[in-house]
C-alpha atoms as a PDB file:
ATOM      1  CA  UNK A   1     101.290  28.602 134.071  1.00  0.00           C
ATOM      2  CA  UNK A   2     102.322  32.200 135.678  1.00  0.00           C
ATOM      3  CA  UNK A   3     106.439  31.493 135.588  1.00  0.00           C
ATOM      4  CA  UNK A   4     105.374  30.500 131.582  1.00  0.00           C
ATOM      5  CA  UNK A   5     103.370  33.680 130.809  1.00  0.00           C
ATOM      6  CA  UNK A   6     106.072  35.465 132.782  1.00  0.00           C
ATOM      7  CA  UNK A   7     108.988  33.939 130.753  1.00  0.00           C
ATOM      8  CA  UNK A   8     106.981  34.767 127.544  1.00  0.00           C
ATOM      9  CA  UNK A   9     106.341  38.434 128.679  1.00  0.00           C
ATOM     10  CA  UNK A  10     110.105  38.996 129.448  1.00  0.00           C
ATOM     11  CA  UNK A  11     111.384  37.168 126.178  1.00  0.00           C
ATOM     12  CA  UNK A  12     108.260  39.224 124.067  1.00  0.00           C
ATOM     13  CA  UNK A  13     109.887  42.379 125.898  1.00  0.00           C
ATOM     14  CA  UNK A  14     113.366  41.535 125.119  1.00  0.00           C
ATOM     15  CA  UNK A  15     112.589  40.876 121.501  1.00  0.00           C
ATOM     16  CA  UNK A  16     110.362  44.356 120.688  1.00  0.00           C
ATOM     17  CA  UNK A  17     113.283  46.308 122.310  1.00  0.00           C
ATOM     18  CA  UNK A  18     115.936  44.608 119.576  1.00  0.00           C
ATOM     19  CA  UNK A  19     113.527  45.530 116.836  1.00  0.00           C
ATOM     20  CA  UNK A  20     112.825  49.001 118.209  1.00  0.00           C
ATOM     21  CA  UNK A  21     116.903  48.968 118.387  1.00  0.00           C
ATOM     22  CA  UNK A  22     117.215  47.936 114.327  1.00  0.00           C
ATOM     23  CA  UNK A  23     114.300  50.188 113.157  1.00  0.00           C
ATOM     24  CA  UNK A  24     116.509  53.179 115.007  1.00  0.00           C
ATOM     25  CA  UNK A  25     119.445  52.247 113.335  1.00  0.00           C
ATOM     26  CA  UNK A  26     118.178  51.921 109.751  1.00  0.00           C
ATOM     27  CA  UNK A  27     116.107  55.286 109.759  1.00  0.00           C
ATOM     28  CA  UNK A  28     117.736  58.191 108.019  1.00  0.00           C
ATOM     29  CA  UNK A  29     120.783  56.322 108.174  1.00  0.00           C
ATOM     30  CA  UNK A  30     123.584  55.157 105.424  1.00  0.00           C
ATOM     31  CA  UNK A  31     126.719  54.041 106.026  1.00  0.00           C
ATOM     32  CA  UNK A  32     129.374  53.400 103.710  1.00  0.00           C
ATOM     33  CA  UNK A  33     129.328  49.426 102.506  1.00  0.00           C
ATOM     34  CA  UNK A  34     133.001  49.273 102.537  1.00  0.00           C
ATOM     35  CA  UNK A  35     133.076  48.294  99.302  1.00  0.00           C
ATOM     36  CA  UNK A  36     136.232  50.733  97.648  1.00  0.00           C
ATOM     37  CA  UNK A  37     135.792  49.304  94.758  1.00  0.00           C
ATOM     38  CA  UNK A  38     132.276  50.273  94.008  1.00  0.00           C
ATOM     39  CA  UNK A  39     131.008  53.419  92.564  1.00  0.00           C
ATOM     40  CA  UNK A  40     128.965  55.820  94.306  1.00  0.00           C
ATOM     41  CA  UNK A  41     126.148  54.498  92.672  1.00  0.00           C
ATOM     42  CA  UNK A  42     126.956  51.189  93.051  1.00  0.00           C
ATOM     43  CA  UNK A  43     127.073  51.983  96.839  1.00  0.00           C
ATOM     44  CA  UNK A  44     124.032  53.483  97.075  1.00  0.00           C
ATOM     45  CA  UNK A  45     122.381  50.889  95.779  1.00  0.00           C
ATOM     46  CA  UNK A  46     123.904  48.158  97.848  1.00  0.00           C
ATOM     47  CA  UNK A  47     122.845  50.231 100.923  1.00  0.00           C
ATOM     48  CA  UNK A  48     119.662  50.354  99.523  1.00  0.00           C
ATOM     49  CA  UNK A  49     119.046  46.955  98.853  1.00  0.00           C
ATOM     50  CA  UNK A  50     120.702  45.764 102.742  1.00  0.00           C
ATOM     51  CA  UNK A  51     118.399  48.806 104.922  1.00  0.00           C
ATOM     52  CA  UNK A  52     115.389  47.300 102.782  1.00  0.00           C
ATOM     53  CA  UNK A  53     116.308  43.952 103.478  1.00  0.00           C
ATOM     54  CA  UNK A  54     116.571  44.588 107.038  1.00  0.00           C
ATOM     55  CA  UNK A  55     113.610  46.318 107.442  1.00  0.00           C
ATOM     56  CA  UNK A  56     111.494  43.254 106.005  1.00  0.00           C
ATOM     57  CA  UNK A  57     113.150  41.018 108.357  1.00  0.00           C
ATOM     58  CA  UNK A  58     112.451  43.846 111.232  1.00  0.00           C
ATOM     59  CA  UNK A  59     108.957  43.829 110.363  1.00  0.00           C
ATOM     60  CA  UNK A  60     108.571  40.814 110.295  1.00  0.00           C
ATOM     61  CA  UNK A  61     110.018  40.525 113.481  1.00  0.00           C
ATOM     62  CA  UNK A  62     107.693  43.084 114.858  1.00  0.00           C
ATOM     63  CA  UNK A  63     104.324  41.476 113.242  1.00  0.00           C
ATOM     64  CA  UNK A  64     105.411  38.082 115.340  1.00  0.00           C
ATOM     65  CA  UNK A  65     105.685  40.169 118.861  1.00  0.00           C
ATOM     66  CA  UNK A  66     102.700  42.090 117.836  1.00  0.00           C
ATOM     67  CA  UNK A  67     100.868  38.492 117.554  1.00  0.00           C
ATOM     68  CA  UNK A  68     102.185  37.489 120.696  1.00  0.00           C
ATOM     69  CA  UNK A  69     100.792  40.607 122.465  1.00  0.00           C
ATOM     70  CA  UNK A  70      97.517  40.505 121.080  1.00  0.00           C
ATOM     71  CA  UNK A  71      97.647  37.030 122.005  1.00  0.00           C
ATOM     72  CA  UNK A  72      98.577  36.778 125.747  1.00  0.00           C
ATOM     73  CA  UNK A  73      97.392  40.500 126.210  1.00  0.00           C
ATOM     74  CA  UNK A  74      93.575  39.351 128.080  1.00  0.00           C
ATOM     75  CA  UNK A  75      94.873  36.162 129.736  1.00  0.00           C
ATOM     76  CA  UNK A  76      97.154  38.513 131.305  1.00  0.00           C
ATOM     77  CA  UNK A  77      94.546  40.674 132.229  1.00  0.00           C
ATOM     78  CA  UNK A  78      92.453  37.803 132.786  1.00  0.00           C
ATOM     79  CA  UNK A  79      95.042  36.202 135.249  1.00  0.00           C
ATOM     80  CA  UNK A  80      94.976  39.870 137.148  1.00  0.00           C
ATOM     81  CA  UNK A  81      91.106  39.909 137.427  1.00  0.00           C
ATOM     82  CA  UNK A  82      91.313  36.250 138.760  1.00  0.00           C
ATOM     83  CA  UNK A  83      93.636  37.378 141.331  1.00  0.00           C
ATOM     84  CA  UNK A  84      91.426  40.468 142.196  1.00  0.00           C
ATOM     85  CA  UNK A  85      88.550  37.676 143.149  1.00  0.00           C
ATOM     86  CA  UNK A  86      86.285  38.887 139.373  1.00  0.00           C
ATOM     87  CA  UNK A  87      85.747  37.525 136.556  1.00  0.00           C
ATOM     88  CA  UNK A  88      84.578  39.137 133.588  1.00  0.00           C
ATOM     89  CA  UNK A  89      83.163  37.801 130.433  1.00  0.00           C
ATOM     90  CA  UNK A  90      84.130  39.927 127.816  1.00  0.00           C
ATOM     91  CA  UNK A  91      87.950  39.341 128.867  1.00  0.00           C
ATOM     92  CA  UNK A  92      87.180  35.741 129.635  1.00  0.00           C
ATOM     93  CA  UNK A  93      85.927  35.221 126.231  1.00  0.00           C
ATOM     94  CA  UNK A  94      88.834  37.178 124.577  1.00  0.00           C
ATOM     95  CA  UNK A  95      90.993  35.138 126.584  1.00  0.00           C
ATOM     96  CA  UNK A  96      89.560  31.693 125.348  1.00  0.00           C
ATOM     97  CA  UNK A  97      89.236  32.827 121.589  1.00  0.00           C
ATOM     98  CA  UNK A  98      92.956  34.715 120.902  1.00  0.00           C
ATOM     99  CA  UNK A  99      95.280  32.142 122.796  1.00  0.00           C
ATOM    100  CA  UNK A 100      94.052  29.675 121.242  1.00  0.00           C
ATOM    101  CA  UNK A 101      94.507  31.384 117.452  1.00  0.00           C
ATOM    102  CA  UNK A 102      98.410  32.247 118.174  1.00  0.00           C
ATOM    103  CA  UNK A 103      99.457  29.579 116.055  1.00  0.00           C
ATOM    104  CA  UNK A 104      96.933  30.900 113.246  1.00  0.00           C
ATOM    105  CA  UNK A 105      98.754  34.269 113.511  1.00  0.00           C
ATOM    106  CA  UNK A 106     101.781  33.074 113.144  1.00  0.00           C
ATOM    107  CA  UNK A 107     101.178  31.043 110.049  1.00  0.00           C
ATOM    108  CA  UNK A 108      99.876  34.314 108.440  1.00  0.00           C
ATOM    109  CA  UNK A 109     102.994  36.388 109.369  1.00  0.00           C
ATOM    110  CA  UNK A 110     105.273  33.416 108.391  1.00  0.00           C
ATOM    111  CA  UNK A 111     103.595  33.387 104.678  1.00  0.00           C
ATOM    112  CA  UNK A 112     103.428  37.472 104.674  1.00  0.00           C
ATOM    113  CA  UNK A 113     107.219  37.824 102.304  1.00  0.00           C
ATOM    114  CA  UNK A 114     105.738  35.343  99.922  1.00  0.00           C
ATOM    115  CA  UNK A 115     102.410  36.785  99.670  1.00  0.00           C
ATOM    116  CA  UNK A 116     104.247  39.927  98.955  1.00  0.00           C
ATOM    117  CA  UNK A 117     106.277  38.809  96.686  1.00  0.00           C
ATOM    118  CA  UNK A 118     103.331  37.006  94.862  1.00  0.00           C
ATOM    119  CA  UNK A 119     101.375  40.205  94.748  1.00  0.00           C
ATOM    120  CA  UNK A 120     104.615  42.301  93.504  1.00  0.00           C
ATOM    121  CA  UNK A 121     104.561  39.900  90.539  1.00  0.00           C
ATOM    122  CA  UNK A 122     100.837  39.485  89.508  1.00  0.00           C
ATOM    123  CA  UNK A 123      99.331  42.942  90.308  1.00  0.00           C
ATOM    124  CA  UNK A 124      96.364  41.490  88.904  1.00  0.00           C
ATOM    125  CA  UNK A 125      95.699  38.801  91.196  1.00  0.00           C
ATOM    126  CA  UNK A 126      93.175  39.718  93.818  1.00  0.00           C
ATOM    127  CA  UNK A 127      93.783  39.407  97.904  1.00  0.00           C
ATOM    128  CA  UNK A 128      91.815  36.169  97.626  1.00  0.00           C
ATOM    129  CA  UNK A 129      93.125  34.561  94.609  1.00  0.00           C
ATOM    130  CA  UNK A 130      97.191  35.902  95.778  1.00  0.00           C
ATOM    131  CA  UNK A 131      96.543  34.157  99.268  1.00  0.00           C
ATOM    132  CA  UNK A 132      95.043  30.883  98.296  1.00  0.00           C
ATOM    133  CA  UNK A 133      98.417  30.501  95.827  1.00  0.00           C
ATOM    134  CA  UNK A 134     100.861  31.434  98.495  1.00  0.00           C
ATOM    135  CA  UNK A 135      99.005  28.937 100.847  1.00  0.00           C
ATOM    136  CA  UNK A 136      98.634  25.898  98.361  1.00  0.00           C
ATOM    137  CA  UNK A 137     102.203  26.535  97.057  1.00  0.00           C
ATOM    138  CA  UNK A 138     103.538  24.948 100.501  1.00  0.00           C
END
């Protein structure tokens, strides 16, 4: 159970560094596409359309490493206390109500472009009535 939480931790580590690593890239920065044949314009747009489209997929990278943190964050702790010969309740219960609710995370960050993209197109739709589409449209 330790070598697994360990190998998550490391991998978890590994993967916020690579997004920290994109997001540095992408800010204040544009490249030429290599496109010659493009206008300025043209260019700009293209650039425009690739740093936004790897952003989303940064974020979205981020909001699954951010689950996993608040995820193993108290059974970590918890593991710690153990060690130390206490137990505390607060973490305990933590512990035994976020680990268990990764998976529930995750199913809300995988739907996040699509309920985006729902709410782009139908302004009007509330929070509610946007989520329970995105959801039943699986």
């Amino acid at each position: 159970d330790n070598i697994e939480q360990e190998k998550n931790a490391s991998g978890g580590l590994r993967m916020s560094t690579k997004f920290a690593s994109i997001l540095s890239k992408m800010s204040g920065r544009h490249r030429s596409s290599g496109h010659s044949s493009m206008s300025s314009n043209e260019k700009r747009k293209h650039v425009y359309h690739t740093n936004r489209k790897s952003r989303t997929i940064a974020i979205q990278g981020i909001l699954y490493v951010c689950a996993f943190y608040v995820t193993w964050l108290f059974p970590t702790i918890m593991r710690f206390t153990q060690f130390a010969g206490k137990t505390f309740y607060p973490i305990q219960l933590l512990d035994s109500t976020l680990l268990p609710m990764q998976g529930f995370f995750n199913f809300f960050i995988y739907i996040r472009p699509q309920y985006v993209k729902h709410r782009e197109m139908h302004r009007e739709h509330g929070f509610w009535k946007s989520l329970k589409e995105v959801i039943l449209s699986h």
